[in-house]
Protein backbone atom coordinates (compact mmCIF):
# COMPACT_ATOMS: atom_id res chain seq x y z
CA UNK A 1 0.00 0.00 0.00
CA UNK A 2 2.97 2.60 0.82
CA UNK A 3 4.73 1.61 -2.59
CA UNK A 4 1.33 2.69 -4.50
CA UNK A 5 1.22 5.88 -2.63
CA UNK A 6 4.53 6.38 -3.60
CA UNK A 7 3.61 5.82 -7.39
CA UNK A 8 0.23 8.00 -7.23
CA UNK A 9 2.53 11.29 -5.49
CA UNK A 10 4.99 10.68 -8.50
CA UNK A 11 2.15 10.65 -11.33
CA UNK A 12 0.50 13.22 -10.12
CA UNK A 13 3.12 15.41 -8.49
CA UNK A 14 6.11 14.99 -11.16
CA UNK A 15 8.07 18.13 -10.88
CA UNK A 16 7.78 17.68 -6.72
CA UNK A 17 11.53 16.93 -5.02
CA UNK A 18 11.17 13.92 -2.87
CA UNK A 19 14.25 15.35 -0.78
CA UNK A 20 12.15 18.36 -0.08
CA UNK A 21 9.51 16.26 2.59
CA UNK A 22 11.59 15.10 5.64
CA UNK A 23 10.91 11.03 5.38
CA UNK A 24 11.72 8.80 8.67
CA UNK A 25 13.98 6.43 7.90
CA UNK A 26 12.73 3.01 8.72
CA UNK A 27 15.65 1.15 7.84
CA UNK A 28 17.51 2.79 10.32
CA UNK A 29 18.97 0.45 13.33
CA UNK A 30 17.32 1.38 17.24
CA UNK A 31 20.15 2.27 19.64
CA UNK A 32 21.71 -0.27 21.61
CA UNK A 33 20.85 -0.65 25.29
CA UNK A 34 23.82 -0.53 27.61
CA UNK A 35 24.63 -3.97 28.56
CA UNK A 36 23.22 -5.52 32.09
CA UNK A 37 25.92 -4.82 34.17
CA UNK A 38 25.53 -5.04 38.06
CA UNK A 39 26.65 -1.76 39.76
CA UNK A 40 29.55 -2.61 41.03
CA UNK A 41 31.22 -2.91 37.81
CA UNK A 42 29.65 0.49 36.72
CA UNK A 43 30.90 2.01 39.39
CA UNK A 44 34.37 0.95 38.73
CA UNK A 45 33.68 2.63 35.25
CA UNK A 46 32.78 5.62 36.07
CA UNK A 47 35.86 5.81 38.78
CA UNK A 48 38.12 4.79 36.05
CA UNK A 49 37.03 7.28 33.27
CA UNK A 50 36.24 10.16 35.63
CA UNK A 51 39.48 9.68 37.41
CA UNK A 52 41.88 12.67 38.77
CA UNK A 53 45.10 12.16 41.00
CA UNK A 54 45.44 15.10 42.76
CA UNK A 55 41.48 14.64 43.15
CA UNK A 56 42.29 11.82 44.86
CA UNK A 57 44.71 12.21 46.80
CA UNK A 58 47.49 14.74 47.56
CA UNK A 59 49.68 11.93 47.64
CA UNK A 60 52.71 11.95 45.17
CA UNK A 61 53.07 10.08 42.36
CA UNK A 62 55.66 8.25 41.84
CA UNK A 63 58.34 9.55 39.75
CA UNK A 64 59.28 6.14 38.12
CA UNK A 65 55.94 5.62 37.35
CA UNK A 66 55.45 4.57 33.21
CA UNK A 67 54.28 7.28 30.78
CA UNK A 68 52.70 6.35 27.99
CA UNK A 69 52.37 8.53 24.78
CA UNK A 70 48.63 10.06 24.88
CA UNK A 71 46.80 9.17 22.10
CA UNK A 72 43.44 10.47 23.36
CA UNK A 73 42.16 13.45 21.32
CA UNK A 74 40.73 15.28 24.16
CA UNK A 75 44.08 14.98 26.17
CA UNK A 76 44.60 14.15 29.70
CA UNK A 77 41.74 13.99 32.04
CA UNK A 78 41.28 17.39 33.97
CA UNK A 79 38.59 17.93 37.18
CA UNK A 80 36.45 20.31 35.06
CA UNK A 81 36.18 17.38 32.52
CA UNK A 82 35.72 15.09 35.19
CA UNK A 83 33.27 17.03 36.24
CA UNK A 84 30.95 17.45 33.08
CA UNK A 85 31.10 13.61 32.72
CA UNK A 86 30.34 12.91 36.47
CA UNK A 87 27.57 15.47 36.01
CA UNK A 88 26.16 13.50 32.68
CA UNK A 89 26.65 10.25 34.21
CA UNK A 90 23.38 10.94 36.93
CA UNK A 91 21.26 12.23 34.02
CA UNK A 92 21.04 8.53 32.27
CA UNK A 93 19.06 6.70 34.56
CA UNK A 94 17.90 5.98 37.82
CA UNK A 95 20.08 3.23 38.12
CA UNK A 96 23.43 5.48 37.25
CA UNK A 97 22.36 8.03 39.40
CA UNK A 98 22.34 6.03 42.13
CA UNK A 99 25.86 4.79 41.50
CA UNK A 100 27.39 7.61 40.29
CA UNK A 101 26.02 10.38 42.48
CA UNK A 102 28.19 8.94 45.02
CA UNK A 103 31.07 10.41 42.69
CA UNK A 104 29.50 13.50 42.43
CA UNK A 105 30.31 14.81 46.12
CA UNK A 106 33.63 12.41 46.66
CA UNK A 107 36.00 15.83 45.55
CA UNK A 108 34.12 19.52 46.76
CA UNK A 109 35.84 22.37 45.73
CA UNK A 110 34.83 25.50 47.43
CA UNK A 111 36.49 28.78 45.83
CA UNK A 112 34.02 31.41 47.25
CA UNK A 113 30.89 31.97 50.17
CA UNK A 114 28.28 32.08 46.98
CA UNK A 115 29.81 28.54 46.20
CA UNK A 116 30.20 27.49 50.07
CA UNK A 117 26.68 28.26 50.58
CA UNK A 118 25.10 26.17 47.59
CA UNK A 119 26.85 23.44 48.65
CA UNK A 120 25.52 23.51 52.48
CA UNK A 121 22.61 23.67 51.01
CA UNK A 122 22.81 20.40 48.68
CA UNK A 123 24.44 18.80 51.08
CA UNK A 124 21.32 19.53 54.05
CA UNK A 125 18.49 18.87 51.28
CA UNK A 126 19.97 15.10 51.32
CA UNK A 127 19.18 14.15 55.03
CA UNK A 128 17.24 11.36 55.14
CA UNK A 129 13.94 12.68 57.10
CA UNK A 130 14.22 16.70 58.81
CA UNK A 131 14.50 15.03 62.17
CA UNK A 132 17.50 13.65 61.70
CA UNK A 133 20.91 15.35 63.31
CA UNK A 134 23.05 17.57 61.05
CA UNK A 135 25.52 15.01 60.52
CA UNK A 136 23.21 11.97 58.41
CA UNK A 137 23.59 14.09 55.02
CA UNK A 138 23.28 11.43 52.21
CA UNK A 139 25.46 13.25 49.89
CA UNK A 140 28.12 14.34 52.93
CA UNK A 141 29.01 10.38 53.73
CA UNK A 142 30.12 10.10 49.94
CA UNK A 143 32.89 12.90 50.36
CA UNK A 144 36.52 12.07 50.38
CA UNK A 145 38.19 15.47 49.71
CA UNK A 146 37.25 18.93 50.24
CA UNK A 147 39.28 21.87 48.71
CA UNK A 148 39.20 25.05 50.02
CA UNK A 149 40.43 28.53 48.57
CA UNK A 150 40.20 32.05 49.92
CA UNK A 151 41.16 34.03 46.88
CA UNK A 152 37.59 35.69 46.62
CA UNK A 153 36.16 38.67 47.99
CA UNK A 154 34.34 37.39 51.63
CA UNK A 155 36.34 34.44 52.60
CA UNK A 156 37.77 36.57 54.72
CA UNK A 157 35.18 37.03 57.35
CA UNK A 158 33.46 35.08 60.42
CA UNK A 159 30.58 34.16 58.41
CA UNK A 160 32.34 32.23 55.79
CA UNK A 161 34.48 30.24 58.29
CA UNK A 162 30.97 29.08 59.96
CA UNK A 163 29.71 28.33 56.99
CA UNK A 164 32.92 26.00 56.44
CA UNK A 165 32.21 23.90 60.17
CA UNK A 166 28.75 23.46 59.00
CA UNK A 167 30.19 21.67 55.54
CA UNK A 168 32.58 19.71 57.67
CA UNK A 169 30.07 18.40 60.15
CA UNK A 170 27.97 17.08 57.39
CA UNK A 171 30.97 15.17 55.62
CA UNK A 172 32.16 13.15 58.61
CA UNK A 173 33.82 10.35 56.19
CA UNK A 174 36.72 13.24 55.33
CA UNK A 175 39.84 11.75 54.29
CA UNK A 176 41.86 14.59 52.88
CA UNK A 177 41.63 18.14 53.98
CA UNK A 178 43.68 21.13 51.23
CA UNK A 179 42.84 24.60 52.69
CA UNK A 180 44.50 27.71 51.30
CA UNK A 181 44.46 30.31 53.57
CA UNK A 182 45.16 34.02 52.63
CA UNK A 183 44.32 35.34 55.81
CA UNK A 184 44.58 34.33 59.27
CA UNK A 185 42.71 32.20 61.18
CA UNK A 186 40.59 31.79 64.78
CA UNK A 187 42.33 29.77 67.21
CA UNK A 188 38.81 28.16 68.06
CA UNK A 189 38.31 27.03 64.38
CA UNK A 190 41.61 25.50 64.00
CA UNK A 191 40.48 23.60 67.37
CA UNK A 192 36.88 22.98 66.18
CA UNK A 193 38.87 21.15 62.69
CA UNK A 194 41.08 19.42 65.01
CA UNK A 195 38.20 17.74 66.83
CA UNK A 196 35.85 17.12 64.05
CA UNK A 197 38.69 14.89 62.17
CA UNK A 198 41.65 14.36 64.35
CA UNK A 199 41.06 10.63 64.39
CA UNK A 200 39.88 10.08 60.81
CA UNK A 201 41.70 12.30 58.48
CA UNK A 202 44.36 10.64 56.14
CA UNK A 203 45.98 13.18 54.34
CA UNK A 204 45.92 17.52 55.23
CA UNK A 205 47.75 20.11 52.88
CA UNK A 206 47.71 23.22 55.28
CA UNK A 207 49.08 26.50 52.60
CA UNK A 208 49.48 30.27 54.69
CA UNK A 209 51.42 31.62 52.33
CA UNK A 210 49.75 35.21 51.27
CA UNK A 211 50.67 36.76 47.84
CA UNK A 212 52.35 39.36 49.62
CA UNK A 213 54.36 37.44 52.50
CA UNK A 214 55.89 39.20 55.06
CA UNK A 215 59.43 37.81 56.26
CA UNK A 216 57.98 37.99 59.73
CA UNK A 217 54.53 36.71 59.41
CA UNK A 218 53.36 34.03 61.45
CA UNK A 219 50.11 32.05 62.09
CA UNK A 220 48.37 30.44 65.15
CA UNK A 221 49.27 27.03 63.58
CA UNK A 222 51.47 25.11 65.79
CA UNK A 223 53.15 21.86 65.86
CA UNK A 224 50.28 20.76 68.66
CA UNK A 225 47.68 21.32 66.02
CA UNK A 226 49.67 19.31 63.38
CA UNK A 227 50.09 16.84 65.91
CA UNK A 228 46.21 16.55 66.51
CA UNK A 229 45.36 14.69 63.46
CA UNK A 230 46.75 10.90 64.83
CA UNK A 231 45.73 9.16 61.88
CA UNK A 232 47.31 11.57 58.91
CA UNK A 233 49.41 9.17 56.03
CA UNK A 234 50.47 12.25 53.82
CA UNK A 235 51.54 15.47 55.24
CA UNK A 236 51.91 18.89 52.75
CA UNK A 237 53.82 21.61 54.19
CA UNK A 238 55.23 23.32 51.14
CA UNK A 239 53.24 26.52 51.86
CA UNK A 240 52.98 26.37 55.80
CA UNK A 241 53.99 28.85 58.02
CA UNK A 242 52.89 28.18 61.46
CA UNK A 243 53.86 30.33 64.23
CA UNK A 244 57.41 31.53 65.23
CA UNK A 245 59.92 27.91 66.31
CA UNK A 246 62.78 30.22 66.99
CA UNK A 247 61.55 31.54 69.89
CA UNK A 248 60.24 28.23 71.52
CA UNK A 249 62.40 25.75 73.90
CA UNK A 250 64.29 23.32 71.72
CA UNK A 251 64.80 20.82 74.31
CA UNK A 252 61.19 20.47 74.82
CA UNK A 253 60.08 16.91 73.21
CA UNK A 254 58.79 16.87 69.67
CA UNK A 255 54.98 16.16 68.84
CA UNK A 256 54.43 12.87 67.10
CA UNK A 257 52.57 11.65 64.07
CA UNK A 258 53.19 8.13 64.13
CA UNK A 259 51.69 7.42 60.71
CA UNK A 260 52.82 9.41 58.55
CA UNK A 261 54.74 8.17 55.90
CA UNK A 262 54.37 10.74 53.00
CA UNK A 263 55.97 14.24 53.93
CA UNK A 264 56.01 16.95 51.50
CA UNK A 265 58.08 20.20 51.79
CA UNK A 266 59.65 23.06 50.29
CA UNK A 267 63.35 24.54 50.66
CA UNK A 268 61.38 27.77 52.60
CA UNK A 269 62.63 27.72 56.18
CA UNK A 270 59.38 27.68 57.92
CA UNK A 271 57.90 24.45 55.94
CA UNK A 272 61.73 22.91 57.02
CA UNK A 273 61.70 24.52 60.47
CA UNK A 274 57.73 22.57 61.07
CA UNK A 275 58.85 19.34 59.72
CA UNK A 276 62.16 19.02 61.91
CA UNK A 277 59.96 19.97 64.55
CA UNK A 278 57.91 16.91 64.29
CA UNK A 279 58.52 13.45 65.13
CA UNK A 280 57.65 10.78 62.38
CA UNK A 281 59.01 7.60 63.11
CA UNK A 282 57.18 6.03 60.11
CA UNK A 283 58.54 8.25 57.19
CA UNK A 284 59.40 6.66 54.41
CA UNK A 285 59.33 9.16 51.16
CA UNK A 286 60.36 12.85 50.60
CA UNK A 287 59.22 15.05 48.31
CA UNK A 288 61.24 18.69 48.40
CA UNK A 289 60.09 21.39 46.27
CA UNK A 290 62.17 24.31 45.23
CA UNK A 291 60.40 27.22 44.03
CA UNK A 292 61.66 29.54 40.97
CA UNK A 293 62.74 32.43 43.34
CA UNK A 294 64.67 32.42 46.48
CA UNK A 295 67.63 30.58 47.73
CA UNK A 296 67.33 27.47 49.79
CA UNK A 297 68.03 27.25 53.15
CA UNK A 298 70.77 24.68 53.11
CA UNK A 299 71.56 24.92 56.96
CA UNK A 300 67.49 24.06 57.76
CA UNK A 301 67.63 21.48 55.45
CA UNK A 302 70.57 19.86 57.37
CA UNK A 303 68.61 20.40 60.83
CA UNK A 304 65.85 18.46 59.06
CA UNK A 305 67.88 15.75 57.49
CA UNK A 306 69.93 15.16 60.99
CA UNK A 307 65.95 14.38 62.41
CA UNK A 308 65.03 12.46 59.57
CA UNK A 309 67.37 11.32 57.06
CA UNK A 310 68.33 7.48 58.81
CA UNK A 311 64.07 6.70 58.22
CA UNK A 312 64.29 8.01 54.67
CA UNK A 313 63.83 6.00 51.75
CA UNK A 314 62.71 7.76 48.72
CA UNK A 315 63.91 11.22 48.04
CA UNK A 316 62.26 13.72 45.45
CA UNK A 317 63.74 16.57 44.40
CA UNK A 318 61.36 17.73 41.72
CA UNK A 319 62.36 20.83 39.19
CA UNK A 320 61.99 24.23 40.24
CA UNK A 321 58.70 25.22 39.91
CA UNK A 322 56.20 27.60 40.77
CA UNK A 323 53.71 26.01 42.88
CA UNK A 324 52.52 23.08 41.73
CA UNK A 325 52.76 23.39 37.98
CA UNK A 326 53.82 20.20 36.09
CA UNK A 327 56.84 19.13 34.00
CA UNK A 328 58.63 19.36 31.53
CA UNK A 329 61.77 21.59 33.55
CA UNK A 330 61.98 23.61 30.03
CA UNK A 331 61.91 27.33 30.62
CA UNK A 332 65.11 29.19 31.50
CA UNK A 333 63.69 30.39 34.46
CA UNK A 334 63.69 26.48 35.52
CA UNK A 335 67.23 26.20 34.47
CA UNK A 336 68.61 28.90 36.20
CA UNK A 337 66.57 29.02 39.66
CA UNK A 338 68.66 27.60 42.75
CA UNK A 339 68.67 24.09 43.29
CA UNK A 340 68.95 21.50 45.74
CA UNK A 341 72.22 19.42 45.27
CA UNK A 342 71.44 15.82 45.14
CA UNK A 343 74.66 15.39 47.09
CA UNK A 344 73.12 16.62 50.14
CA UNK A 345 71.30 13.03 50.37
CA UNK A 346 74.36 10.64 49.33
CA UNK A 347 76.71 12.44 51.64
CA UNK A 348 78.11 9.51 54.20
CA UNK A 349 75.81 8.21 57.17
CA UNK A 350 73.21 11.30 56.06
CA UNK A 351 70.83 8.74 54.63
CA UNK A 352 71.78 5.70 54.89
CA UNK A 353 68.40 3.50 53.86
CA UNK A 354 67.59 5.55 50.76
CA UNK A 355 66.96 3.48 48.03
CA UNK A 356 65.31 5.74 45.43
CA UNK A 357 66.51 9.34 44.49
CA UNK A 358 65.04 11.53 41.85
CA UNK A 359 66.68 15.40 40.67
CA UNK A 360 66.77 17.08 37.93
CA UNK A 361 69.13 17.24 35.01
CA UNK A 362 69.42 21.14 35.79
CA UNK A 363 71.41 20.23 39.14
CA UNK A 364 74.76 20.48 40.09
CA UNK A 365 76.88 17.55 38.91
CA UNK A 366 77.89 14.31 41.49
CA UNK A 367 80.38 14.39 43.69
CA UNK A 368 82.36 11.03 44.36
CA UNK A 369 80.16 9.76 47.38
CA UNK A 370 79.76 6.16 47.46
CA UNK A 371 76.54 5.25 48.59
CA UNK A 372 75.98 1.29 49.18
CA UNK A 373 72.55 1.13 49.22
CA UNK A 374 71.15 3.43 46.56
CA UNK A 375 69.50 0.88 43.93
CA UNK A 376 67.18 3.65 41.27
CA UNK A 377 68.31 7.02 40.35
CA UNK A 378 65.64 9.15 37.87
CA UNK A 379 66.15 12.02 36.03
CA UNK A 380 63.76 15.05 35.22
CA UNK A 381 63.70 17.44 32.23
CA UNK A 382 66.14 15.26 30.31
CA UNK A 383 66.04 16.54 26.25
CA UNK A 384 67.67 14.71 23.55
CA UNK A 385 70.22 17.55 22.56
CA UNK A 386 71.35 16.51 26.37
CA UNK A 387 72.03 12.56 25.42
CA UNK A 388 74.67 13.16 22.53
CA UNK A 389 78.24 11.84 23.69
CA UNK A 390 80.18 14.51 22.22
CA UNK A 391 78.60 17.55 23.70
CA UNK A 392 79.51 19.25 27.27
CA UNK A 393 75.95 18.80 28.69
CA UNK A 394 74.54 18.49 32.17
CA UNK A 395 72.78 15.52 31.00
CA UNK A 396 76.04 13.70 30.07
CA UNK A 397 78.04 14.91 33.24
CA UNK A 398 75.41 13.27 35.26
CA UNK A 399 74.96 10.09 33.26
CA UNK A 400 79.13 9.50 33.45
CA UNK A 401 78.46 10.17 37.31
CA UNK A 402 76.90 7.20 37.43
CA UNK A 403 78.78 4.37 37.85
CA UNK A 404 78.71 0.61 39.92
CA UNK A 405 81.88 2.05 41.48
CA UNK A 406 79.89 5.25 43.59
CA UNK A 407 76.72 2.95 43.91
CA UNK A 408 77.53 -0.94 43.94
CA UNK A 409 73.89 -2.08 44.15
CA UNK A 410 72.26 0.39 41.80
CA UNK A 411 69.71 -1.65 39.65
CA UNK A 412 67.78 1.27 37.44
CA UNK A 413 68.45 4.74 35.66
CA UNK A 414 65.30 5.96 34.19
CA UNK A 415 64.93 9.34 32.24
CA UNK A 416 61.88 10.61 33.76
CA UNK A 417 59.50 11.94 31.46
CA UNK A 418 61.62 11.73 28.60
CA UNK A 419 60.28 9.09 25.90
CA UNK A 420 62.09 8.10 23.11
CA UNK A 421 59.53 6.85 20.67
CA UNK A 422 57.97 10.34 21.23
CA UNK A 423 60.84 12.29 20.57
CA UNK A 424 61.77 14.04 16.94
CA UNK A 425 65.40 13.99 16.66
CA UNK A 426 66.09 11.48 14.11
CA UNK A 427 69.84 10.11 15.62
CA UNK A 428 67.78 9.78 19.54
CA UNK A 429 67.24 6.23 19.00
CA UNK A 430 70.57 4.96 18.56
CA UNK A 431 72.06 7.83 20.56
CA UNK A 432 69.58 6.19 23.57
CA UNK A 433 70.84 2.55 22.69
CA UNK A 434 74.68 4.05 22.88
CA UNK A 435 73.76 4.83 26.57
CA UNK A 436 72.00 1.86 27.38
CA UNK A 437 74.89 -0.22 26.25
CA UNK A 438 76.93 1.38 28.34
CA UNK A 439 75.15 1.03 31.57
CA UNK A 440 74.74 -2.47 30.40
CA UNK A 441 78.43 -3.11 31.08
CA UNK A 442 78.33 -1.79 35.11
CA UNK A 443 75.14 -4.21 35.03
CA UNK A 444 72.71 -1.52 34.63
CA UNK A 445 69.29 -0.85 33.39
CA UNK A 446 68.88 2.50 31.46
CA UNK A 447 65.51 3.25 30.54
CA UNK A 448 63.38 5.95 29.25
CA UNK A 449 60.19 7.60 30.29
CA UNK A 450 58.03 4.67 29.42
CA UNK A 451 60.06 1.75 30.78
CA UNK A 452 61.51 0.52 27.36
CA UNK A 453 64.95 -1.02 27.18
CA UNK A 454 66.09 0.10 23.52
CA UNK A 455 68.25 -2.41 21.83
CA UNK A 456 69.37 -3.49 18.79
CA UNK A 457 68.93 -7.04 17.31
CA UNK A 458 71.23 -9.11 14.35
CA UNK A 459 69.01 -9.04 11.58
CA UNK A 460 68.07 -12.67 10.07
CA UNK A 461 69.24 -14.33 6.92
CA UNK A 462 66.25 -13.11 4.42
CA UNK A 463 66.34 -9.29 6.47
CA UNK A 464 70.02 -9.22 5.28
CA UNK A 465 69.15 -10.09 1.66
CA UNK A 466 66.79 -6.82 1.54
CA UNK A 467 67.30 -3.94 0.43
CA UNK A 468 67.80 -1.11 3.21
CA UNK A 469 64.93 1.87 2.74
CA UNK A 470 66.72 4.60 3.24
CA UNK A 471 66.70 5.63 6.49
CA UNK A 472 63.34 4.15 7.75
CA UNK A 473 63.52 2.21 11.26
CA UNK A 474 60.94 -0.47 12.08
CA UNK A 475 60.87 -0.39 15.89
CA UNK A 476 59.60 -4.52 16.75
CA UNK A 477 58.00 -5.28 20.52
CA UNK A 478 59.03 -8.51 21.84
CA UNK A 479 59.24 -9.91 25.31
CA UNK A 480 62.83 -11.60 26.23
CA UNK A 481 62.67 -13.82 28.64
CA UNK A 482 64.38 -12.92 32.25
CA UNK A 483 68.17 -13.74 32.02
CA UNK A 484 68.88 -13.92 35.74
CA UNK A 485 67.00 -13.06 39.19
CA UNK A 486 67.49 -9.48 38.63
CA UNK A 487 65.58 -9.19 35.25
CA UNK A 488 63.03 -11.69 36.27
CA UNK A 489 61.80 -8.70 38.74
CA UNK A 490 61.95 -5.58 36.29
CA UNK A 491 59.79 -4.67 33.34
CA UNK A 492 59.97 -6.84 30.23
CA UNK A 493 58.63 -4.00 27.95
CA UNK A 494 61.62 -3.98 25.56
CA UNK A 495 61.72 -2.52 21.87
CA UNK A 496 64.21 -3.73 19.57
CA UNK A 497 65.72 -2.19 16.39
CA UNK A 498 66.85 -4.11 13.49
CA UNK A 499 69.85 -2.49 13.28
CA UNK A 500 71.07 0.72 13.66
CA UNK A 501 70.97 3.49 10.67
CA UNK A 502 74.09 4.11 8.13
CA UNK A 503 74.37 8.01 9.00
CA UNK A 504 73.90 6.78 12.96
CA UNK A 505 76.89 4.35 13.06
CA UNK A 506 78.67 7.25 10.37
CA UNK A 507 77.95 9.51 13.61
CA UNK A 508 78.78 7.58 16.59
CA UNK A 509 82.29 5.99 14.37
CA UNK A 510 83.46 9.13 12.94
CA UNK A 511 83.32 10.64 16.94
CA UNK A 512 86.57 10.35 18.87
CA UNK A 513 85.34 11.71 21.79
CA UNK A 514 82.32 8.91 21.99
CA UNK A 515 84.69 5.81 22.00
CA UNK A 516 87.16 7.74 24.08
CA UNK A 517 84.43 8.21 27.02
């Protein structure tokens, strides 16, 4: 019957357009239902494609951990994206709502009182019945990290700090506390925070720094107050001030935070002056900032290592930096700021455990120390003009540093950061191999930023027969198997050239100074 329709509107409408009248396409698949998945498994989903480290946690990460090449079109994963997609995610169904509003409230961010007060009020309209106390907010028990900023125009007065205690008693479940605090603060509400999670929190990053600081400026933050919070894992004092140390009795005994195993600081003397001032008897890592202006305080920082260095076991000494802005250490500022020499650390009986340090290529060269127990070493801001033998670079000072005679047990050298495969210069490949073979003689792994061990490989009978393309490399993934105990417990993730390029080995053969090093 619709075909003769069809025929009758041609007949008797001939010079119509059929384009012209919008048709619905019939032939035209219905959208797939998402599959029956219980909501567990969604959850772990929605975690993994809404998920944020420093949302997280404030915790580190770890320098040596693999970087992959990004081949997502949007880029990395940022909390405003985050954000949008939690925010999507409860608009499906009923059934992702209830899983993923959980997300929605696990990270609050509160920038200004407009935004403080909207969320005390989402966070009150979710109480189970209006009987119930302050504290049974449905949406409070899912939150894991609140953020606070006093940058705008109000945060500065009583109101907005009450406003704050409200938010905190309905989010009892609080793991990780970042305030940044531009102006100073009640004694009574650093007590009140103290109280509400000194046996819960996990993880506090406590900044005073003002835009404008004063050399003398201090704060009612004290080493008791630090010392409140018994169950804190990561501690961030980059930015604290805290009140005057100089003027207190340095015999008296320090306050303890027996769990603490993550300490970040800066090289500013108060942030060192706290942190020797504390006693942490589980401390494991270090991460030490140095920011772009300013010379550190080498004295304070051996005060702090005399109180802490024997417990220490991983040592960060991450490129000067503003803040907290990321990698690459690229901008001549970077280069040229004041650093922290790595020697500091390797120096006899300073720190005797550590196992793990990471500096940047921008440091001062190695002295001669011989440290028995250092077994990884990483490298930031590494660049592939740095890697060429025959040029007087930091890069290849500190690589020829490095030898099994200054560290008999060192297993790893890793370039962090810095990936090969990534990287435009045509020669890096076999300049990176050049390297790698000679690390390979001390019995040592050189690797780049993504955990490949470059190497080359005798090509077969028929690959000799062909003819060479010019200067095209095919780069082939295998997986060796483990040689000896030592390789059996490191990555296997190792790319393998055919054979190295005619204008390569005319580089590295027509070089003196390479075969002389």
């Amino acid at each position: 019957m619709q075909s003769l329709l069809g025929r009758y509107e041609r007949i008797v409408l001939p010079f119509n357009c059929p384009f012209a009248i919008p048709t619905p396409n019939h032939h035209q698949k219905p959208h797939r239902a998402p599959p029956d998945l219980p909501l567990e498994l969604w959850l772990e989903i929605f975690q993994f494609a809404t998920y944020v480290h420093r949302s997280v946690t404030i915790k580190p990460l770890d320098p040596f951990t693999l970087k992959r090449t990004s081949t997502n079109a949007m880029g990395a994963n940022t909390p405003a994206l985050a954000m949008r997609t939690k925010l999507a995610l409860v608009m499906v169904s009923k059934s992702w709502r209830q899983v993923a509003v959980q997300m929605l409230y696990e990270h609050v961010v509160i920038r200004s009182p407009t935004r403080a007060d909207a969320i005390l009020r989402a966070l009150e309209s979710s109480n189970h019945n209006t009987d119930s106390p302050i504290d049974k907010s449905r949406y409070g028990q899912r939150t894991r990290h609140i953020e606070i900023y006093t940058y705008s125009r109000g945060t500065a007065s009583l109101q907005y700090l009450k406003t704050l205690f409200r938010i905190f008693q309905l989010c009892p479940n609080l793991r990780v506390l970042s305030g940044t605090w531009i102006h100073p603060l009640p004694l009574d509400f650093l007590n009140c925070i103290s109280r509400l999670y000194g046996h819960s929190l996990q993880g506090l990053y406590w900044n005073e720094q003002r835009p404008q600081e004063v050399a003398d400026f201090c704060t009612l933050a004290a080493p008791e107050y630090l010392a409140s919070f018994r169950t804190l894992r990561v501690l961030d004092l980059r930015h604290f001030v805290g009140v005057d140390l100089s003027k207190r009795d340095k015999s008296a005994p320090r306050h303890s935070l027996p769990l603490v195993e993550e300490l970040i600081v800066s090289t500013h003397t108060r942030s060192l002056a706290m942190a020797s001032a504390l006693s942490l008897p589980s401390l494991r890592n270090v991460t030490m900032k140095t920011p772009i202006s300013g010379v550190p305080d080498l004295h304070q920082i051996s005060i702090f290592l005399q109180v802490h260095g024997h417990s220490l076991i991983t040592v960060d000494l991450p490129s000067p930096s503003p803040d907290s802005e990321p990698e690459p250490d690229s901008s001549l500022s970077r280069r040229t700021a004041h650093h922290v020499n790595p020697d500091v650390f390797l120096q006899p009986d300073v720190c005797p455990n550590l196992t793990s340090l990471t500096f940047p290529i921008t440091s001062p060269p190695l002295s001669p120390y011989v440290h028995k127990a250092l077994r990884r070493i990483g490298i930031r801001g590494i660049r592939a003009d740095g890697l060429y033998p025959d040029k007087p670079t930091t890069g290849k000072a500190h690589l020829l540093a490095i030898t099994s005679t200054r560290y008999p047990n060192l297993e790893l050298v890793q370039t962090v950061g810095f990936l090969v495969d990534a990287d435009t210069d045509g020669l890096i490949k076999d300049i990176f191999i050049w390297w790698v073979e000679k690390f390979e003689k001390n019995g040592i792994d050189f690797l780049d930023g993504e955990g490949v061990l470059w190497a080359y490989t005798e090509p077969s009978a028929e690959e000799a027969m062909k003819e060479v393309r010019g200067s095209e490399i095919s780069v082939l993934e295998r997986k060796p198997e483990a040689k000896n105990e030592k390789e059996k417990g490191q990555s296997d993730n190792v790319r393998v050239l055919p054979t190295a390029r005619t204008n390569s080995l005319m580089y590295l053969s027509s070089n003196p100074l390479v075969y002389a090093i």
